[in-house]
N, C-alpha and C. Protein backbone atom coordinates (compact mmCIF):
# COMPACT_ATOMS: atom_id res chain seq x y z
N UNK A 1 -49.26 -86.97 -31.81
CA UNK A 1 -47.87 -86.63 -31.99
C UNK A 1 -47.52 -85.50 -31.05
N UNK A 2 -46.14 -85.26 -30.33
CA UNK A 2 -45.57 -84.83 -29.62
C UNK A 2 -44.34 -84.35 -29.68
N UNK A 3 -43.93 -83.24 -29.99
CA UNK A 3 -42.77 -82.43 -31.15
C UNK A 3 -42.59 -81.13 -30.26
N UNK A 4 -41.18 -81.81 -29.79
CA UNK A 4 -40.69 -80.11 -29.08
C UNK A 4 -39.00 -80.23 -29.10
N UNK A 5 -38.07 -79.18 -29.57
CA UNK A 5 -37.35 -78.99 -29.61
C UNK A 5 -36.72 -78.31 -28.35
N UNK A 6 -35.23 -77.92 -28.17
CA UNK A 6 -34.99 -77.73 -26.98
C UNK A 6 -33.62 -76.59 -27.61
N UNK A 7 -33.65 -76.91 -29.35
CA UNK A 7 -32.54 -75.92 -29.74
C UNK A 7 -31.71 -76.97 -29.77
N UNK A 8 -31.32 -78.11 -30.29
CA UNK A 8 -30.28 -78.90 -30.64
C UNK A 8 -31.00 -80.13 -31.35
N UNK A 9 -32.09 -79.91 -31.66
CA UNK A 9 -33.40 -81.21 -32.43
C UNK A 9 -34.36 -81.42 -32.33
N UNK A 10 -35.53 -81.85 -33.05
CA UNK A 10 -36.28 -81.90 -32.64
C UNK A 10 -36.57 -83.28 -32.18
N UNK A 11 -37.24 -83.49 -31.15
CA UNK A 11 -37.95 -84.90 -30.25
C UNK A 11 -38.78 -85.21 -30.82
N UNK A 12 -39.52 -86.32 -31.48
CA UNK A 12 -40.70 -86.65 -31.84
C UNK A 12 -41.18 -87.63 -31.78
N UNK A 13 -42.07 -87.79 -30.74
CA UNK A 13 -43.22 -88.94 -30.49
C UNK A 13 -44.51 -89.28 -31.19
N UNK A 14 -44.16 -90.15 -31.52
CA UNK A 14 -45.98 -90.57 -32.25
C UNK A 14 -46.77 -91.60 -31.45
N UNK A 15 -47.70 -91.54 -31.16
CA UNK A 15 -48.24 -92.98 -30.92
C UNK A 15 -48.67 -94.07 -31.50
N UNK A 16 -48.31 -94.89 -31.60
CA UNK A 16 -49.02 -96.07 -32.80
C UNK A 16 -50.31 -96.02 -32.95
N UNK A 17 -51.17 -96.07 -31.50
CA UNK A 17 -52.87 -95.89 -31.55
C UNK A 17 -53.43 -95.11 -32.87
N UNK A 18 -54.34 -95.31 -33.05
CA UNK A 18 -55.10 -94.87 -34.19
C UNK A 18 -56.60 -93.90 -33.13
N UNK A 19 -56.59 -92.74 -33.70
CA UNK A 19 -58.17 -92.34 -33.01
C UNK A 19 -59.29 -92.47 -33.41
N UNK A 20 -60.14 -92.38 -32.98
CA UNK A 20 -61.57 -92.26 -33.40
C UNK A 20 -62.18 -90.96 -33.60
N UNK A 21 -62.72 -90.94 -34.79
CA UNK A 21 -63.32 -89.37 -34.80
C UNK A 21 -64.69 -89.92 -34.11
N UNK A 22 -65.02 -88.37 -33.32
CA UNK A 22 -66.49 -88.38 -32.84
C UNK A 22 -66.79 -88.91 -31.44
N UNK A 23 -65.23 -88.86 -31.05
CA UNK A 23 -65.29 -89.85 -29.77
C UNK A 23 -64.08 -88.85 -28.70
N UNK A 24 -64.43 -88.07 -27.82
CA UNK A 24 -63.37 -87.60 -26.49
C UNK A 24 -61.93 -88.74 -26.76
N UNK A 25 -61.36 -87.96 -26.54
CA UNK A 25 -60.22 -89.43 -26.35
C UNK A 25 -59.14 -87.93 -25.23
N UNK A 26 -58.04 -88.98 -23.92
CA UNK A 26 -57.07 -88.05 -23.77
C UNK A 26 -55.88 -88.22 -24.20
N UNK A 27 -55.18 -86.95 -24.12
CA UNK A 27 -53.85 -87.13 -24.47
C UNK A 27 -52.95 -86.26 -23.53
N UNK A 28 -51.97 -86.96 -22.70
CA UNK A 28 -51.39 -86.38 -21.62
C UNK A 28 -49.76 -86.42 -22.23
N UNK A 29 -49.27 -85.38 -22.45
CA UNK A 29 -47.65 -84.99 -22.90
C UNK A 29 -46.76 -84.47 -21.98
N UNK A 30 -45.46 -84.61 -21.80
CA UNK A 30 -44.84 -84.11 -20.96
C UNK A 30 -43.52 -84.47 -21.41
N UNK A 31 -42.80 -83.31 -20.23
CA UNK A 31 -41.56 -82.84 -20.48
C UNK A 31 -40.48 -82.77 -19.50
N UNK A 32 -39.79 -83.41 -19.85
CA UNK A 32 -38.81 -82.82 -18.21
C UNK A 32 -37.09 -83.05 -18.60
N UNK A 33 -36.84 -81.64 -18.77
CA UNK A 33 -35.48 -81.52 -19.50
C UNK A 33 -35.46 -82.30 -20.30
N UNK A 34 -34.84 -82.80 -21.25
CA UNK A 34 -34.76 -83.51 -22.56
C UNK A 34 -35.55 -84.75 -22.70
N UNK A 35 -36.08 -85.43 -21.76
CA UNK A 35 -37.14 -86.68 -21.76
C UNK A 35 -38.54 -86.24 -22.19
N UNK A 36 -38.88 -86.78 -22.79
CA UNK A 36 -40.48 -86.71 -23.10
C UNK A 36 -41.45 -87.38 -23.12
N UNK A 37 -42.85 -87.78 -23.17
CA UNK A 37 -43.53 -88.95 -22.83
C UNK A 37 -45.05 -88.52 -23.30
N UNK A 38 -45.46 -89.23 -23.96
CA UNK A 38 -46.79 -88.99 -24.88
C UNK A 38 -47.41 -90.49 -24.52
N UNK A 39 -48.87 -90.17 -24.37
CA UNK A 39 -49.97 -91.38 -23.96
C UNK A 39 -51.24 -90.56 -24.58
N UNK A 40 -52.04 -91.43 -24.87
CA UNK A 40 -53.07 -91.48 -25.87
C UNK A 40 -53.98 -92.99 -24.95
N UNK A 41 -55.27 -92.39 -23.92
CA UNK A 41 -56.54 -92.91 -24.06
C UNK A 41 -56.00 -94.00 -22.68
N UNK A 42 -55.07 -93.71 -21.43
CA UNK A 42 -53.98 -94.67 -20.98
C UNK A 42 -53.53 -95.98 -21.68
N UNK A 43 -53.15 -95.54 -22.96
CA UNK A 43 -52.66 -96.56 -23.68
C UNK A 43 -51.40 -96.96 -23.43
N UNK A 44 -50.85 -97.43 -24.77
CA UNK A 44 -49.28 -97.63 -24.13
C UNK A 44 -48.31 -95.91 -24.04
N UNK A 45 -47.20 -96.20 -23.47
CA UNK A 45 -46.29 -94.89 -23.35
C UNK A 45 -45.30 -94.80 -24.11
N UNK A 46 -45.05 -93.80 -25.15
CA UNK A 46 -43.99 -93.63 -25.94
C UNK A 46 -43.19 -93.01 -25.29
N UNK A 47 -41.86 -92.84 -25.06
CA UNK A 47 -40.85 -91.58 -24.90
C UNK A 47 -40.01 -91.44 -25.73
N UNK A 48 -39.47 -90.59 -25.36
CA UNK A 48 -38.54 -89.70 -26.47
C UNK A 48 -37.53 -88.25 -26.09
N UNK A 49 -36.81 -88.01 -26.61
CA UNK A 49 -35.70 -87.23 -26.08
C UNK A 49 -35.11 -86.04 -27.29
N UNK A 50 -35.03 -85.34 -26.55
CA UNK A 50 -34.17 -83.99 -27.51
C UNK A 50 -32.70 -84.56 -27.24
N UNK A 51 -32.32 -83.99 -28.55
CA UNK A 51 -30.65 -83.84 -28.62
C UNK A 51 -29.88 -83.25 -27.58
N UNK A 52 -28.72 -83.70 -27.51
CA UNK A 52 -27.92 -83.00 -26.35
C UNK A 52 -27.51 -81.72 -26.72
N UNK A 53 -27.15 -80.77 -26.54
CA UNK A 53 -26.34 -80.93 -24.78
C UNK A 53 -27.92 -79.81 -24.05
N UNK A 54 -28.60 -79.27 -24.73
CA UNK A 54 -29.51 -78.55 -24.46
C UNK A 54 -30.61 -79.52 -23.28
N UNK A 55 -31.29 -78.48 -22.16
CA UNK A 55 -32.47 -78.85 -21.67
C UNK A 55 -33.19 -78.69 -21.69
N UNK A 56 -33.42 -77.08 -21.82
CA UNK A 56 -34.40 -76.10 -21.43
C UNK A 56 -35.53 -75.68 -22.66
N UNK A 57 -35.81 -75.20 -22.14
CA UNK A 57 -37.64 -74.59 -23.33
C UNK A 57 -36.97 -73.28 -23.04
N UNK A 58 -36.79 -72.33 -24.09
CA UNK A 58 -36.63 -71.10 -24.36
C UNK A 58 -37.47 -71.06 -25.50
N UNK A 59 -38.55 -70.43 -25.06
CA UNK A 59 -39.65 -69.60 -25.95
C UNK A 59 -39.52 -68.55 -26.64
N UNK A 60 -38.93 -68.72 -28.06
CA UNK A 60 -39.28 -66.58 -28.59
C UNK A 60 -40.39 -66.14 -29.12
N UNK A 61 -41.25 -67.19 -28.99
CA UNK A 61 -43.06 -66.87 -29.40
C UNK A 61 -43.49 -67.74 -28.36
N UNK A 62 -45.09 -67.50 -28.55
CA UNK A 62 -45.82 -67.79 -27.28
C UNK A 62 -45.91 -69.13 -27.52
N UNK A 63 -46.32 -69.64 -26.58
CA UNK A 63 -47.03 -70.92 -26.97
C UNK A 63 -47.91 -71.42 -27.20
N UNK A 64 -48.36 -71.95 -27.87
CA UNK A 64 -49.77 -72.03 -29.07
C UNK A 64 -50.09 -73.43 -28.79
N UNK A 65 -51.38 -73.88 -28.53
CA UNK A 65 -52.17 -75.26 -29.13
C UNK A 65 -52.82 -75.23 -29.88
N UNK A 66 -53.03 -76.33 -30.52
CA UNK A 66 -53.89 -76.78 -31.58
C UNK A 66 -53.11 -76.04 -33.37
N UNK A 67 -52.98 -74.56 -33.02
CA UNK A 67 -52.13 -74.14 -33.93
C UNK A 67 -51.69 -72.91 -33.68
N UNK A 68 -51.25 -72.27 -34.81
CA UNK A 68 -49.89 -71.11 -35.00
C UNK A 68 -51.24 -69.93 -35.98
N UNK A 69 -51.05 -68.68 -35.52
CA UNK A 69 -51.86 -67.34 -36.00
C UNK A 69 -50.66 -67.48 -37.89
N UNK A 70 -49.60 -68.11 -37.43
CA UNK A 70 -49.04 -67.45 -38.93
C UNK A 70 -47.52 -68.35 -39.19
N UNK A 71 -47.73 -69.83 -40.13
CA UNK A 71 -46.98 -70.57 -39.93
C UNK A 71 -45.73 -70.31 -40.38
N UNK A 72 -45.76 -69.39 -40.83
CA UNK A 72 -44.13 -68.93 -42.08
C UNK A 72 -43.06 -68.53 -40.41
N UNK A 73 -43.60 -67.97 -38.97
CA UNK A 73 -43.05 -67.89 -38.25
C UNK A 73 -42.80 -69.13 -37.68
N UNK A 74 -43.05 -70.60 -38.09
CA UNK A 74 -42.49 -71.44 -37.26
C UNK A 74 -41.47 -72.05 -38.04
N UNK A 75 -40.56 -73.21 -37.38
CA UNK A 75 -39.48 -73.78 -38.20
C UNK A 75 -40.31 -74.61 -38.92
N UNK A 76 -39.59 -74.88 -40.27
CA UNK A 76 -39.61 -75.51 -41.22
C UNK A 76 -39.57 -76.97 -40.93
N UNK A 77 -38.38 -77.52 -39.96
CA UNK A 77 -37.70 -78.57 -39.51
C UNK A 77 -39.08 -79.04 -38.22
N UNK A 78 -39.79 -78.33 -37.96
CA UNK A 78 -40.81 -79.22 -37.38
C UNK A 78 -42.19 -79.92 -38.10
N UNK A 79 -42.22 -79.93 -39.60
CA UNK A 79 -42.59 -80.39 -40.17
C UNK A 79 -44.62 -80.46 -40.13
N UNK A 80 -45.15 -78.95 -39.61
CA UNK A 80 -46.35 -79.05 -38.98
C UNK A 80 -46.84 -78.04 -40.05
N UNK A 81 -47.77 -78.27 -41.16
CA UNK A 81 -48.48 -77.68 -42.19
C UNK A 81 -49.63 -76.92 -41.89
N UNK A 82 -50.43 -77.71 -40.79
CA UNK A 82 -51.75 -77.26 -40.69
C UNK A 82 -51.96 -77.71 -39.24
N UNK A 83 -52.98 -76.89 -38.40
CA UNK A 83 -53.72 -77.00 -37.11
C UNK A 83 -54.55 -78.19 -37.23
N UNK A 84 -54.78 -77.95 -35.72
CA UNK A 84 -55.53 -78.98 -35.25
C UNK A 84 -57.02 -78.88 -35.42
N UNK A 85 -58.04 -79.74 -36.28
CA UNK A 85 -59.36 -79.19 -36.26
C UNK A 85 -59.91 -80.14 -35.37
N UNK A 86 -60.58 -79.99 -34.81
CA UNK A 86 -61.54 -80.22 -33.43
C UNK A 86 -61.39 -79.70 -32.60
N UNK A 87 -61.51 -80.23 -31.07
CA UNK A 87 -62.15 -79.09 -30.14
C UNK A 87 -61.23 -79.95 -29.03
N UNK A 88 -61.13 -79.23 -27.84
CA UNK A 88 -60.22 -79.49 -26.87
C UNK A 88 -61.19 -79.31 -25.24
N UNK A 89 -61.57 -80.29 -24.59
CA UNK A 89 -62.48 -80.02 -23.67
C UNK A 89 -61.82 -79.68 -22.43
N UNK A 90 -60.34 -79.57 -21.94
CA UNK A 90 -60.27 -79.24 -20.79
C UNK A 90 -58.69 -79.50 -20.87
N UNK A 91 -57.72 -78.24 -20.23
CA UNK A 91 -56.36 -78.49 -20.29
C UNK A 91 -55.78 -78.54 -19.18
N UNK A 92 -54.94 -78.95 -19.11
CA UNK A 92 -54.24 -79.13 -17.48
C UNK A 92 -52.95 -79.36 -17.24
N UNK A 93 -51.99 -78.08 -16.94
CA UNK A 93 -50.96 -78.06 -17.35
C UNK A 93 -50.55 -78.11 -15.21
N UNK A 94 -49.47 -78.84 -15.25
CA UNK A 94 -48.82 -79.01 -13.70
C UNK A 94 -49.91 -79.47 -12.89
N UNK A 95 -51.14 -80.27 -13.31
CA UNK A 95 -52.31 -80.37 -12.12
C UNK A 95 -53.26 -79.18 -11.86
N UNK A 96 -52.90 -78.13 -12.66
CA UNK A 96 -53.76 -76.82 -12.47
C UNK A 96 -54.42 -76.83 -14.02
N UNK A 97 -56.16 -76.71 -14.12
CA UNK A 97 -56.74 -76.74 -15.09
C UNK A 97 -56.86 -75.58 -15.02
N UNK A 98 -57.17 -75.06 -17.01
CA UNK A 98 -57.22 -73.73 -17.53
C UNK A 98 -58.06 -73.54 -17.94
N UNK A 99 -58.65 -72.69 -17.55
CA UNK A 99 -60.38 -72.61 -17.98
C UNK A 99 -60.43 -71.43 -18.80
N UNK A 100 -61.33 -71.16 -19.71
CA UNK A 100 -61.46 -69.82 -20.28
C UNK A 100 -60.43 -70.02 -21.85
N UNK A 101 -60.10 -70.84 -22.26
CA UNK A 101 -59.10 -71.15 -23.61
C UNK A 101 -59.64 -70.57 -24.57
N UNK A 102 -60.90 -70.78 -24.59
CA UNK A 102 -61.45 -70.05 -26.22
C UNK A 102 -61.46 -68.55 -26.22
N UNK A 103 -61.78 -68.08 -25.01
CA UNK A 103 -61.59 -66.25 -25.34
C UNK A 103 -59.79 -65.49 -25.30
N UNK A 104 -59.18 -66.99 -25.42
CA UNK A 104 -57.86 -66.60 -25.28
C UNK A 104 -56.86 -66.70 -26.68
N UNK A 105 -57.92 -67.06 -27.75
CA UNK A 105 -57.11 -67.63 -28.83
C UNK A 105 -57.47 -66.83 -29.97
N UNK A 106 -56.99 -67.34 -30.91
CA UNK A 106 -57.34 -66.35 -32.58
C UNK A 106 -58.43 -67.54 -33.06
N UNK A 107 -59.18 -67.00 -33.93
CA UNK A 107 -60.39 -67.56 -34.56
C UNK A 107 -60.48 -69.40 -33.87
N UNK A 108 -61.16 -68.72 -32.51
CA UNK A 108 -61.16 -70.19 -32.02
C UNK A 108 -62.92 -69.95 -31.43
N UNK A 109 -63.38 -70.50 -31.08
CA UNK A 109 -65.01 -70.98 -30.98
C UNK A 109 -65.46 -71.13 -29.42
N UNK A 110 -65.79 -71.32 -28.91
CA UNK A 110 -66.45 -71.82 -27.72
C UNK A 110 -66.99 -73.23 -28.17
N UNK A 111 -66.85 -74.73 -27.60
CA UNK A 111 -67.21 -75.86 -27.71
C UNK A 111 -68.35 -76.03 -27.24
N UNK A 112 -69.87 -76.29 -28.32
CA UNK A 112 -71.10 -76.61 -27.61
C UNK A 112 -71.18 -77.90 -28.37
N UNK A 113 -71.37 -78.62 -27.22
CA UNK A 113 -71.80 -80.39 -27.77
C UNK A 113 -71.67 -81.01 -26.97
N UNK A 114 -72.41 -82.08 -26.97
CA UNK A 114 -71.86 -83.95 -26.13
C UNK A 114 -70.42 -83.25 -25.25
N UNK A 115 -70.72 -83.55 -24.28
CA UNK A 115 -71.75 -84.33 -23.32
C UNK A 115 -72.87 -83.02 -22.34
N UNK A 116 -72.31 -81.78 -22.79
CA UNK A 116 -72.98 -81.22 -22.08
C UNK A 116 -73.12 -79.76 -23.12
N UNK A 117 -74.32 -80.22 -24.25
CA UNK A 117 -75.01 -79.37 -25.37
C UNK A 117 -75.97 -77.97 -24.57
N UNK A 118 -75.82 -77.35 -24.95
CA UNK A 118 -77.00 -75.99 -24.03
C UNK A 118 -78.17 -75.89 -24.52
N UNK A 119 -78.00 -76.12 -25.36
CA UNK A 119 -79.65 -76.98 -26.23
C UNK A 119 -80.49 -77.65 -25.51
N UNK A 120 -80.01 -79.06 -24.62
CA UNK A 120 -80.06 -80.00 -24.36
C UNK A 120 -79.84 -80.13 -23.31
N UNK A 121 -79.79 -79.24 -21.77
CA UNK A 121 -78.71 -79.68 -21.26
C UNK A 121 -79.14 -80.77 -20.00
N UNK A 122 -78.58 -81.43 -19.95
CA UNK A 122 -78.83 -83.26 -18.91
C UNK A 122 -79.33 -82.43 -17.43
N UNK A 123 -78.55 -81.54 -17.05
CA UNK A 123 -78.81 -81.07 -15.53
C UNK A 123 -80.41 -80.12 -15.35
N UNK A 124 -81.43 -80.86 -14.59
CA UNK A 124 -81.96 -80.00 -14.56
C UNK A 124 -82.01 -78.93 -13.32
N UNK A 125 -83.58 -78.10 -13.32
CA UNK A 125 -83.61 -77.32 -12.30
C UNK A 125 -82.16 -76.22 -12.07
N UNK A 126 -81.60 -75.71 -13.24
CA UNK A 126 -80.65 -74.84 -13.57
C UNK A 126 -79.06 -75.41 -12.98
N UNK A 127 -79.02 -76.82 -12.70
CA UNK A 127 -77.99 -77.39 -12.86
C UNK A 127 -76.83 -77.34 -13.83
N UNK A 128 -75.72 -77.26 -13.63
CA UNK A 128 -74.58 -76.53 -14.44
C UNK A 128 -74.04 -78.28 -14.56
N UNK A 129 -73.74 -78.61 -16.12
CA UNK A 129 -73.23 -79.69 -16.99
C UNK A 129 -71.94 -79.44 -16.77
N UNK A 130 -71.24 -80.55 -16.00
CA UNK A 130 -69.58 -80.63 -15.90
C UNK A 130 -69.14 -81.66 -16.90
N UNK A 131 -68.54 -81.34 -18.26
CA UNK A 131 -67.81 -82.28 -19.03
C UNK A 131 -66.81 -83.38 -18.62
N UNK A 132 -66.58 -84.60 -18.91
CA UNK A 132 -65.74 -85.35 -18.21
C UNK A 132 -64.92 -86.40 -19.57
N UNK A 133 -64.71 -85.87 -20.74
CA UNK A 133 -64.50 -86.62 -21.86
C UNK A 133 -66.09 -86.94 -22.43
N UNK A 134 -66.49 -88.33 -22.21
CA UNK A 134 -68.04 -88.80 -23.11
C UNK A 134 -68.84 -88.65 -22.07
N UNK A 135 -68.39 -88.28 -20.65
CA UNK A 135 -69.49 -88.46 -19.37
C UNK A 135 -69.60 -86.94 -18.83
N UNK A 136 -70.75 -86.90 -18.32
CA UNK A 136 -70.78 -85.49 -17.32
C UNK A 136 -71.41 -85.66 -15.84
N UNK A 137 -70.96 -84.33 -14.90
CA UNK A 137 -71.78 -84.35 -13.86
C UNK A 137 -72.48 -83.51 -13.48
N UNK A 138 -73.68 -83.10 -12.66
CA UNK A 138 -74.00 -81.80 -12.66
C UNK A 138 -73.94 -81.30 -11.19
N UNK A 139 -73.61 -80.42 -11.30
CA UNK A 139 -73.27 -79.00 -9.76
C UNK A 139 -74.65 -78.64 -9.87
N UNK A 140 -75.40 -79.12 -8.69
CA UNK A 140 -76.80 -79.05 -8.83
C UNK A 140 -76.42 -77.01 -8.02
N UNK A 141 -78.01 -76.08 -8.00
CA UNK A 141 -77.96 -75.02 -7.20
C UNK A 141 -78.46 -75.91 -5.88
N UNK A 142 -78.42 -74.57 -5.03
CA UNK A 142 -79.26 -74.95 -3.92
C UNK A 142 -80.45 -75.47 -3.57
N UNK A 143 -80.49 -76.62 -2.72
CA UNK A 143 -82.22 -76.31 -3.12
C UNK A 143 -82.27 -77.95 -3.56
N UNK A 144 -81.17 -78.38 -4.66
CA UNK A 144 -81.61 -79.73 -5.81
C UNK A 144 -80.77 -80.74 -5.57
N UNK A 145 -80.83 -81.59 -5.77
CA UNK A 145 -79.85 -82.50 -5.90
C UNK A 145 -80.03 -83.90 -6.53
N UNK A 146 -79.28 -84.78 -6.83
CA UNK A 146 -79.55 -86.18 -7.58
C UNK A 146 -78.52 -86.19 -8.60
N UNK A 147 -78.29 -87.32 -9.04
CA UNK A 147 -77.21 -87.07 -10.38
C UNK A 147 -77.74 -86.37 -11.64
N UNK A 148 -79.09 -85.88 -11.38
CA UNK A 148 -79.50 -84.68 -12.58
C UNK A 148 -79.69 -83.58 -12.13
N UNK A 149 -80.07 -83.34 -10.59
CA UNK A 149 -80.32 -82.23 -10.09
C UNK A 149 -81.85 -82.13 -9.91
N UNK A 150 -82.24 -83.66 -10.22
CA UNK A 150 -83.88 -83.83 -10.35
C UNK A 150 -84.66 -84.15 -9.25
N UNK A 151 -83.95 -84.12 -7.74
CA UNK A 151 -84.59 -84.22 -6.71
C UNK A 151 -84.53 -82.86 -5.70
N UNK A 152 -85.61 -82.44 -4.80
CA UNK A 152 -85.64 -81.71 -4.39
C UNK A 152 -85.27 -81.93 -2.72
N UNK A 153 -84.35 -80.97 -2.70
CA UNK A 153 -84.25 -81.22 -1.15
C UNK A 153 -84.98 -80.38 0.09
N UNK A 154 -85.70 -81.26 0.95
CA UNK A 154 -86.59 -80.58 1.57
C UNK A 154 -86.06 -80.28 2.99
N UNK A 155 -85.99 -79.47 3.94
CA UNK A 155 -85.22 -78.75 5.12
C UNK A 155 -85.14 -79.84 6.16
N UNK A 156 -86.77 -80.65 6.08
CA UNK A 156 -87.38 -81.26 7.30
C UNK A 156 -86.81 -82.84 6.91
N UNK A 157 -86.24 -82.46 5.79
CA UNK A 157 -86.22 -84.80 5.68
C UNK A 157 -84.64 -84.57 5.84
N UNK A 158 -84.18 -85.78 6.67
CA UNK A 158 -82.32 -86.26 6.35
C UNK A 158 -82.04 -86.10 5.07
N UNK A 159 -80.50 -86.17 5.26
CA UNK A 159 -79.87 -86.58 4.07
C UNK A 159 -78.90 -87.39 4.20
N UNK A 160 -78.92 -87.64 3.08
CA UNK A 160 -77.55 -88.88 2.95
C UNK A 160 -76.38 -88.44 2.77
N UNK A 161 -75.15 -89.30 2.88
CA UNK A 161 -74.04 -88.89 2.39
C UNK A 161 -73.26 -90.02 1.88
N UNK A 162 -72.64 -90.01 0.63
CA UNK A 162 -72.19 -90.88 -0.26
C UNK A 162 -70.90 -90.95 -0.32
N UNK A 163 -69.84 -90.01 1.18
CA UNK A 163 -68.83 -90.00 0.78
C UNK A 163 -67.71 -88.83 -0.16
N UNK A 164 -68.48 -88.92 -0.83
CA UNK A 164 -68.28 -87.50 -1.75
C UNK A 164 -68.84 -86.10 -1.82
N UNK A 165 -70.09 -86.39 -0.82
CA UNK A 165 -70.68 -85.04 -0.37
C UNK A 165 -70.41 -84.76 1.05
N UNK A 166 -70.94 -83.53 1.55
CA UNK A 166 -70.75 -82.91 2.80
C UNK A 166 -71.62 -81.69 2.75
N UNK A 167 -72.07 -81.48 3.81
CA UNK A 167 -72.98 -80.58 4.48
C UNK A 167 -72.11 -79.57 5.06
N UNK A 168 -72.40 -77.96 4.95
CA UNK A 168 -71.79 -76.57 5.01
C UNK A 168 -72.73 -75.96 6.01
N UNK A 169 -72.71 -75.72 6.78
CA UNK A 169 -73.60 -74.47 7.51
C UNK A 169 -73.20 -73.27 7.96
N UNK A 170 -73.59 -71.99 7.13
CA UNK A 170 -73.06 -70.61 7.36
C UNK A 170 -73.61 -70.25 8.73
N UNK A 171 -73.00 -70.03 9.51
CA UNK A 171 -73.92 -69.71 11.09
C UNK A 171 -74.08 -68.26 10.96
N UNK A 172 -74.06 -67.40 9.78
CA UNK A 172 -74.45 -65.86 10.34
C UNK A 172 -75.86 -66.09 9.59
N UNK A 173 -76.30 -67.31 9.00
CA UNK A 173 -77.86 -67.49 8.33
C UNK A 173 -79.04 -68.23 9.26
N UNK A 174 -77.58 -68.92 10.66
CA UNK A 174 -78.37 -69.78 11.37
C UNK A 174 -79.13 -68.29 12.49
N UNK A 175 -80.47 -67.72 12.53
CA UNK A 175 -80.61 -66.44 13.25
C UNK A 175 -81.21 -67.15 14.31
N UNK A 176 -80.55 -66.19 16.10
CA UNK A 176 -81.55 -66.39 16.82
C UNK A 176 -81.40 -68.31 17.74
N UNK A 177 -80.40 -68.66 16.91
CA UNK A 177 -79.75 -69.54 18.01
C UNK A 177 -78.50 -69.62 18.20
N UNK A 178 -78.08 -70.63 19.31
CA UNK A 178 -76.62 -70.71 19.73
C UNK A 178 -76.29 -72.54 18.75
N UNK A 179 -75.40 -72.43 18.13
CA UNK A 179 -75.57 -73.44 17.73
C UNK A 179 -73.91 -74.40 18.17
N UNK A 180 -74.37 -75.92 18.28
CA UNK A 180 -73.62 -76.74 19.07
C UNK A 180 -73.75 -77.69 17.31
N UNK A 181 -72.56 -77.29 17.06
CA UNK A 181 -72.52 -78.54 16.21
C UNK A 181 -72.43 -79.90 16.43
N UNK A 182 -71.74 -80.50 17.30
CA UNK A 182 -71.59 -81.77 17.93
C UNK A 182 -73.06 -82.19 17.87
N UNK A 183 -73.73 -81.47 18.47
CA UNK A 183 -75.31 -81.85 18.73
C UNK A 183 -76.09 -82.33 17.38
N UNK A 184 -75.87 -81.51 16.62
CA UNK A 184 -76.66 -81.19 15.33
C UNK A 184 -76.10 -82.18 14.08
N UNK A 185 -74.89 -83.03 14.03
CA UNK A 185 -74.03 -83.75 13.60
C UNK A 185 -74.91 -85.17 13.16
């Protein structure tokens, strides 16, 4: 569900979909002057619209996900009792992701679990677990590489490139030569 007022009504989108507990799912919402548009998992697209004559988002409290520090301050007329319980793996507001959410909130947690548990974690050789909904990838260090971080890369053998990688060379580490990249390519 997707509930934002504009000061002349409230808009409210539901999606028909049903979720799954225990399972990532996304949900991408948006806004643009009185139109609105809620999707659930690229399912189907609901929209929906605020009342006229208003466009704009005028905020007199912050803006809150999942929930509110103290609900007696929200309207009545948005009909929202209780927060959101579960966990939120990654937000992304205009194409710019927000990292750092949990040290930003009131009694909110840091998320350890599936797909990338610290217990547990898939990347080895001190590979850092990138969440992706139910999938992850790992940012191998220097030194490792493979889709676990479980191969070692050695100075003297080639490497491949898949397209998605690329080779960096700092030349104030290269000591003691003149270096011709063209050559070395």
């Amino acid at each position: 569900q997707f509930r934002f007022n504009l000061g002349s009504g409230i808009a409210n989108l539901t999606t028909p979909e049903r979720i799954q507990l225990g399972v990532w799912h996304m949900v991408r919402a948006s806004r643009l002057d009185k139109d609105g548009v809620l999707q659930l998992n690229n399912g189907s697209v609901v929209r929906g619209m605020s009342g006229p004559p208003l466009n704009e988002l005028n905020l007199e409290l912050p803006l809150y996900i999942g929930s509110v520090p103290n609900f007696t301050e929200t309207s009545r007329d948005s009909g929202v009792a209780f927060g959101l319980i579960g966990a939120i793996q990654r937000l992304i507001v205009n194409g710019q992701s927000w990292t750092g959410l949990g040290m930003q909130g009131s009694r909110v947690g840091r998320y350890q679990g599936p797909p990338c548990p610290p217990s547990a974690n898939p990347c080895l050789n001190r590979g850092v677990c990138l969440s992706s909904l139910n999938t992850f990838s790992c940012k191998c260090v220097d030194g490792f590489y493979g889709e676990q971080c479980q191969l070692s890369a050695a100075s003297e053998k080639p490497v491949r490139f898949n397209g998605d990688t690329f080779l960096e060379y700092a030349f104030n580490l290269i000591s003691g030569k003149s270096v011709n990249m063209s050559e070395h390519l």
